[in-house]
N, C-alpha and C. Protein backbone atom coordinates (compact mmCIF):
# COMPACT_ATOMS: atom_id res chain seq x y z
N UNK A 1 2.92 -1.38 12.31
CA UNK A 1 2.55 -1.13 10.93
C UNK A 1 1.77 -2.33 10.40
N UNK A 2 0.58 -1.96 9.57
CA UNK A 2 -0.02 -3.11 9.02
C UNK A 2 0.01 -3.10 7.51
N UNK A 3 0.13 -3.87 6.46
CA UNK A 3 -0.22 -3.82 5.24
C UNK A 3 -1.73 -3.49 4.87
N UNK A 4 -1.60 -3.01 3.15
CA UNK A 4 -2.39 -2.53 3.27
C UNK A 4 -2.93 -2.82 1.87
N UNK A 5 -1.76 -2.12 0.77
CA UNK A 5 -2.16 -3.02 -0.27
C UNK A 5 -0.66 -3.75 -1.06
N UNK A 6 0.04 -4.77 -1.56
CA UNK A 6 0.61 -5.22 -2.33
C UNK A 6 0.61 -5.15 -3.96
N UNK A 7 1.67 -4.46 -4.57
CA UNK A 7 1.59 -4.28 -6.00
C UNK A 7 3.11 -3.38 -6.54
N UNK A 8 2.96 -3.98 -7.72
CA UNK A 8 4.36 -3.28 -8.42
C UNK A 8 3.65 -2.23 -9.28
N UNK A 9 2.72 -2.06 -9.16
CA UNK A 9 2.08 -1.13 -9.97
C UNK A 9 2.18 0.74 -9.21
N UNK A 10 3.50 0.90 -9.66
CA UNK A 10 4.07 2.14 -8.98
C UNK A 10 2.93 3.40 -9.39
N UNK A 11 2.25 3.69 -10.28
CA UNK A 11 1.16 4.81 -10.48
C UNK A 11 -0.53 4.33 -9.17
N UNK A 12 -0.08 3.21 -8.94
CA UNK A 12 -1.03 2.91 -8.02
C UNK A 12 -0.90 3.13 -6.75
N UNK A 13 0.45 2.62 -6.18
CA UNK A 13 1.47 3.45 -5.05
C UNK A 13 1.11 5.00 -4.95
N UNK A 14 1.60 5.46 -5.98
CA UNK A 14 1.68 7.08 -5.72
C UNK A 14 -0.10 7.72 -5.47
N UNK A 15 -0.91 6.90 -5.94
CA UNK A 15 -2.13 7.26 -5.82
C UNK A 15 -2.66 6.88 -4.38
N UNK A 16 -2.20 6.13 -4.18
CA UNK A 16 -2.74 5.67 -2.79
C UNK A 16 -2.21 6.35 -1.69
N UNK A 17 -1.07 6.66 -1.83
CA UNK A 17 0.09 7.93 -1.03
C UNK A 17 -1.00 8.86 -1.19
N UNK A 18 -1.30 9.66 -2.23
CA UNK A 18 -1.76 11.00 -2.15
C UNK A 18 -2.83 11.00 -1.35
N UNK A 19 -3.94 9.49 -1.94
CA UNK A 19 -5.15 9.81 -1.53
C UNK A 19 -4.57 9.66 0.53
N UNK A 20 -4.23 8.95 0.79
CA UNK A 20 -3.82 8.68 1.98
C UNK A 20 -3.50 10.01 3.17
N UNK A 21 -2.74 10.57 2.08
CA UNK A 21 -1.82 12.06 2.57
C UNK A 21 -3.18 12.99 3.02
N UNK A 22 -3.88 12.92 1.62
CA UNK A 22 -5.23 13.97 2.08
C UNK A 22 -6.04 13.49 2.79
N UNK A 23 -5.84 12.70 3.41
CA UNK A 23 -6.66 12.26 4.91
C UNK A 23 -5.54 12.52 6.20
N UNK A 24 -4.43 12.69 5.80
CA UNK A 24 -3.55 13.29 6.70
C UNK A 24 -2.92 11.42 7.34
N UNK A 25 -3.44 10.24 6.81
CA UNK A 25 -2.47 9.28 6.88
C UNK A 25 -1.37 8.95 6.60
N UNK A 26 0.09 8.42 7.70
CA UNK A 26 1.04 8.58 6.78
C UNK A 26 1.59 6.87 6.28
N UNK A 27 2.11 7.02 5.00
CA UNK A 27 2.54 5.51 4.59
C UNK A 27 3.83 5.64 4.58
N UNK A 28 3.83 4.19 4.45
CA UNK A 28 5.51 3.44 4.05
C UNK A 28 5.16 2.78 3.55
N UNK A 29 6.37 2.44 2.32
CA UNK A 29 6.37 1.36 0.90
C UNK A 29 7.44 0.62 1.72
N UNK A 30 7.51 -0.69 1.77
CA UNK A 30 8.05 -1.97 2.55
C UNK A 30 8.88 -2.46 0.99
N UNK A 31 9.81 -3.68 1.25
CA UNK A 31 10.43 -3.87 -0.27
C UNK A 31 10.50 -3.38 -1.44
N UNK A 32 10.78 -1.71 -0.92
CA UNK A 32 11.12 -1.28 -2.94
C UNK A 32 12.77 -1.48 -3.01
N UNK A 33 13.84 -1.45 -1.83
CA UNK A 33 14.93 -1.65 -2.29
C UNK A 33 15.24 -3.09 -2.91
N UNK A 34 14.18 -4.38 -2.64
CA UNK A 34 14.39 -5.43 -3.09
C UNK A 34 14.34 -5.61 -4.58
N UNK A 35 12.87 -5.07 -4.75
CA UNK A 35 12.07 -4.57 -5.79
C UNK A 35 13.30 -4.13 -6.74
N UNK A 36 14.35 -3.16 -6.25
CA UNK A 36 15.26 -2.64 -7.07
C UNK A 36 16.56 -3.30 -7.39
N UNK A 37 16.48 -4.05 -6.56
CA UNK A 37 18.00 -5.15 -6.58
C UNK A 37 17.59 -6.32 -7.48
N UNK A 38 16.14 -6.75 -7.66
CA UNK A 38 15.55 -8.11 -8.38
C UNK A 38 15.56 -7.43 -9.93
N UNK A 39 15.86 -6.24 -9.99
CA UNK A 39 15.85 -5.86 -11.96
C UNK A 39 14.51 -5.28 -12.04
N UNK A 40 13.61 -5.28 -11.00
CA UNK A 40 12.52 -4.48 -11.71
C UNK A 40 11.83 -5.87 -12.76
N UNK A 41 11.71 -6.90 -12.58
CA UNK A 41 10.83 -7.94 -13.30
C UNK A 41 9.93 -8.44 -12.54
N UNK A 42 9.15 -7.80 -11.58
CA UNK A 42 7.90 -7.85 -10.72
C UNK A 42 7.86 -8.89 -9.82
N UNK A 43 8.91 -9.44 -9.50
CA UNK A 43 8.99 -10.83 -8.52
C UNK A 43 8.78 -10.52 -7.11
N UNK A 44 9.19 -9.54 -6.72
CA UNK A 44 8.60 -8.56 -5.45
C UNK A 44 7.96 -7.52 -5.32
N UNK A 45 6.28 -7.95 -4.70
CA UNK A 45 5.70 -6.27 -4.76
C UNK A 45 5.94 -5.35 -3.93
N UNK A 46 5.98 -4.00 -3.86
CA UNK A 46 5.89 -3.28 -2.73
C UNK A 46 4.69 -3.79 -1.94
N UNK A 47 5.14 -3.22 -0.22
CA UNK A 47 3.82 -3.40 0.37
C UNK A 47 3.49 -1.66 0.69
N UNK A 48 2.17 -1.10 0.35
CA UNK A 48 1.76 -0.04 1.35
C UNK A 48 1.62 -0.31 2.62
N UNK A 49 2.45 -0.04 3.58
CA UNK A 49 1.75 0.24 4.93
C UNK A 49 1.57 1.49 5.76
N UNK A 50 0.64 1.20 6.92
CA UNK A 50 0.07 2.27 7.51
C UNK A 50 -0.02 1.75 9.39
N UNK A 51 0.31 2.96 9.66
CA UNK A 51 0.08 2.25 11.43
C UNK A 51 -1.10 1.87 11.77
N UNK A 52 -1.14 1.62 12.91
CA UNK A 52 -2.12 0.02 13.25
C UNK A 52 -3.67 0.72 13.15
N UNK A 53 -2.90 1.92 14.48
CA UNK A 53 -4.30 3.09 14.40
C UNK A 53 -5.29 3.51 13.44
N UNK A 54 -4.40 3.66 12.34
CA UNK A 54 -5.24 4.20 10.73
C UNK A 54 -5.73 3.05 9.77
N UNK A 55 -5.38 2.33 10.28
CA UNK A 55 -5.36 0.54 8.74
C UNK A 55 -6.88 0.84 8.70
N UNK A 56 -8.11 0.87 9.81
CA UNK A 56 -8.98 0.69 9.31
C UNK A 56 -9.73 2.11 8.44
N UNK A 57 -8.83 2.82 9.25
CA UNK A 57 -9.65 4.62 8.39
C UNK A 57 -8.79 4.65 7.09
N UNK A 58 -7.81 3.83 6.31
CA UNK A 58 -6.70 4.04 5.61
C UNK A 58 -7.96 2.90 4.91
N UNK A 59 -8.23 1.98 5.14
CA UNK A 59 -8.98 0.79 4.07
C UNK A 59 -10.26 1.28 3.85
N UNK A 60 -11.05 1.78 4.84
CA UNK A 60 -12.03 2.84 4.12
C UNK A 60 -11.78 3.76 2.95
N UNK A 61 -10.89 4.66 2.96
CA UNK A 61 -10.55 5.80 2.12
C UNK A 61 -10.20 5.17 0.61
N UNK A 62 -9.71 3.83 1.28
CA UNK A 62 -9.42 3.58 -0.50
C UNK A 62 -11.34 2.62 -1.01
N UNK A 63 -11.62 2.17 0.06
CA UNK A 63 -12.83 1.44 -0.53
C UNK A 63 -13.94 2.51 -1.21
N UNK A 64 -13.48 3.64 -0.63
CA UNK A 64 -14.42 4.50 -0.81
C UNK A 64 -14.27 5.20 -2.50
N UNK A 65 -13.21 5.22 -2.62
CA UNK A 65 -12.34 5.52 -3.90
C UNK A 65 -12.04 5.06 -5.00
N UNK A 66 -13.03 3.26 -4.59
CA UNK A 66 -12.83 2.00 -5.49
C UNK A 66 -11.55 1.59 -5.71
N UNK A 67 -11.13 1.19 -4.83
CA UNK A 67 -9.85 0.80 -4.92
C UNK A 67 -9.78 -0.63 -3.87
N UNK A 68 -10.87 -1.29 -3.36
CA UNK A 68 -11.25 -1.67 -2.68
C UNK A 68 -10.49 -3.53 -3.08
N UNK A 69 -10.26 -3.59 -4.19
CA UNK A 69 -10.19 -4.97 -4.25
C UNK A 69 -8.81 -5.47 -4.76
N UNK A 70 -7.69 -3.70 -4.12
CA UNK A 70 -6.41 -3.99 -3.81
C UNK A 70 -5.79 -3.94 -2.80
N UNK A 71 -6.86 -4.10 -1.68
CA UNK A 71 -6.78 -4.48 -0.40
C UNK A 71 -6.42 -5.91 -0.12
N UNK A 72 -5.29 -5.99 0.59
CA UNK A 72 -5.10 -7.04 1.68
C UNK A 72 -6.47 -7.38 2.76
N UNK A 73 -6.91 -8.35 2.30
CA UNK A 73 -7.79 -8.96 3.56
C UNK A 73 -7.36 -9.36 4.84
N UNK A 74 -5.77 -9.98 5.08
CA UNK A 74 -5.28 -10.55 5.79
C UNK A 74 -4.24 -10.41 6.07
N UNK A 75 -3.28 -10.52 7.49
CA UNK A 75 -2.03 -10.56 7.47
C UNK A 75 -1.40 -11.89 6.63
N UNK A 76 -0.47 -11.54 6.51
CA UNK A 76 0.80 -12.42 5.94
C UNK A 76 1.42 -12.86 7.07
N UNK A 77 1.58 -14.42 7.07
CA UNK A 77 2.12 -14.36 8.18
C UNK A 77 3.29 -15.59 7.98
């Protein structure tokens, strides 16, 4: 799995899911149980991720969509 984009901005999540879905990519949200144990005061973002295979057809779809500059450039490491 690679990241894809980072954010607590949950209407942005669900958008990126859908658009994702209708390309038939599938995601996982990484730290929302943390996210839920920290109170919900944004100290941990979710991560979108996507398998290794799709990261680059998954970062197209959102660049394409303008969504481009809530992309991860890089692993975290």
């Amino acid at each position: 799995m690679r990241e894809l984009v980072a954010t607590n901005d949950f209407v942005l999540i669900s958008f990126i899911e859908a658009l994702l879905a209708g390309e038939r990519i599938e995601t996982q949200i990484f730290d929302g149980n943390i996210s839920l144990m920290e109170g919900s005061i944004g100290a941990f973002p979710r991560r979108v991720m996507v398998a290794d295979d799709n990261w680059p057809r998954a970062r197209q779809v959102l660049r394409e969509a303008g969504l481009g500059e809530w992309l991860i450039e890089h692993e975290r490491g």
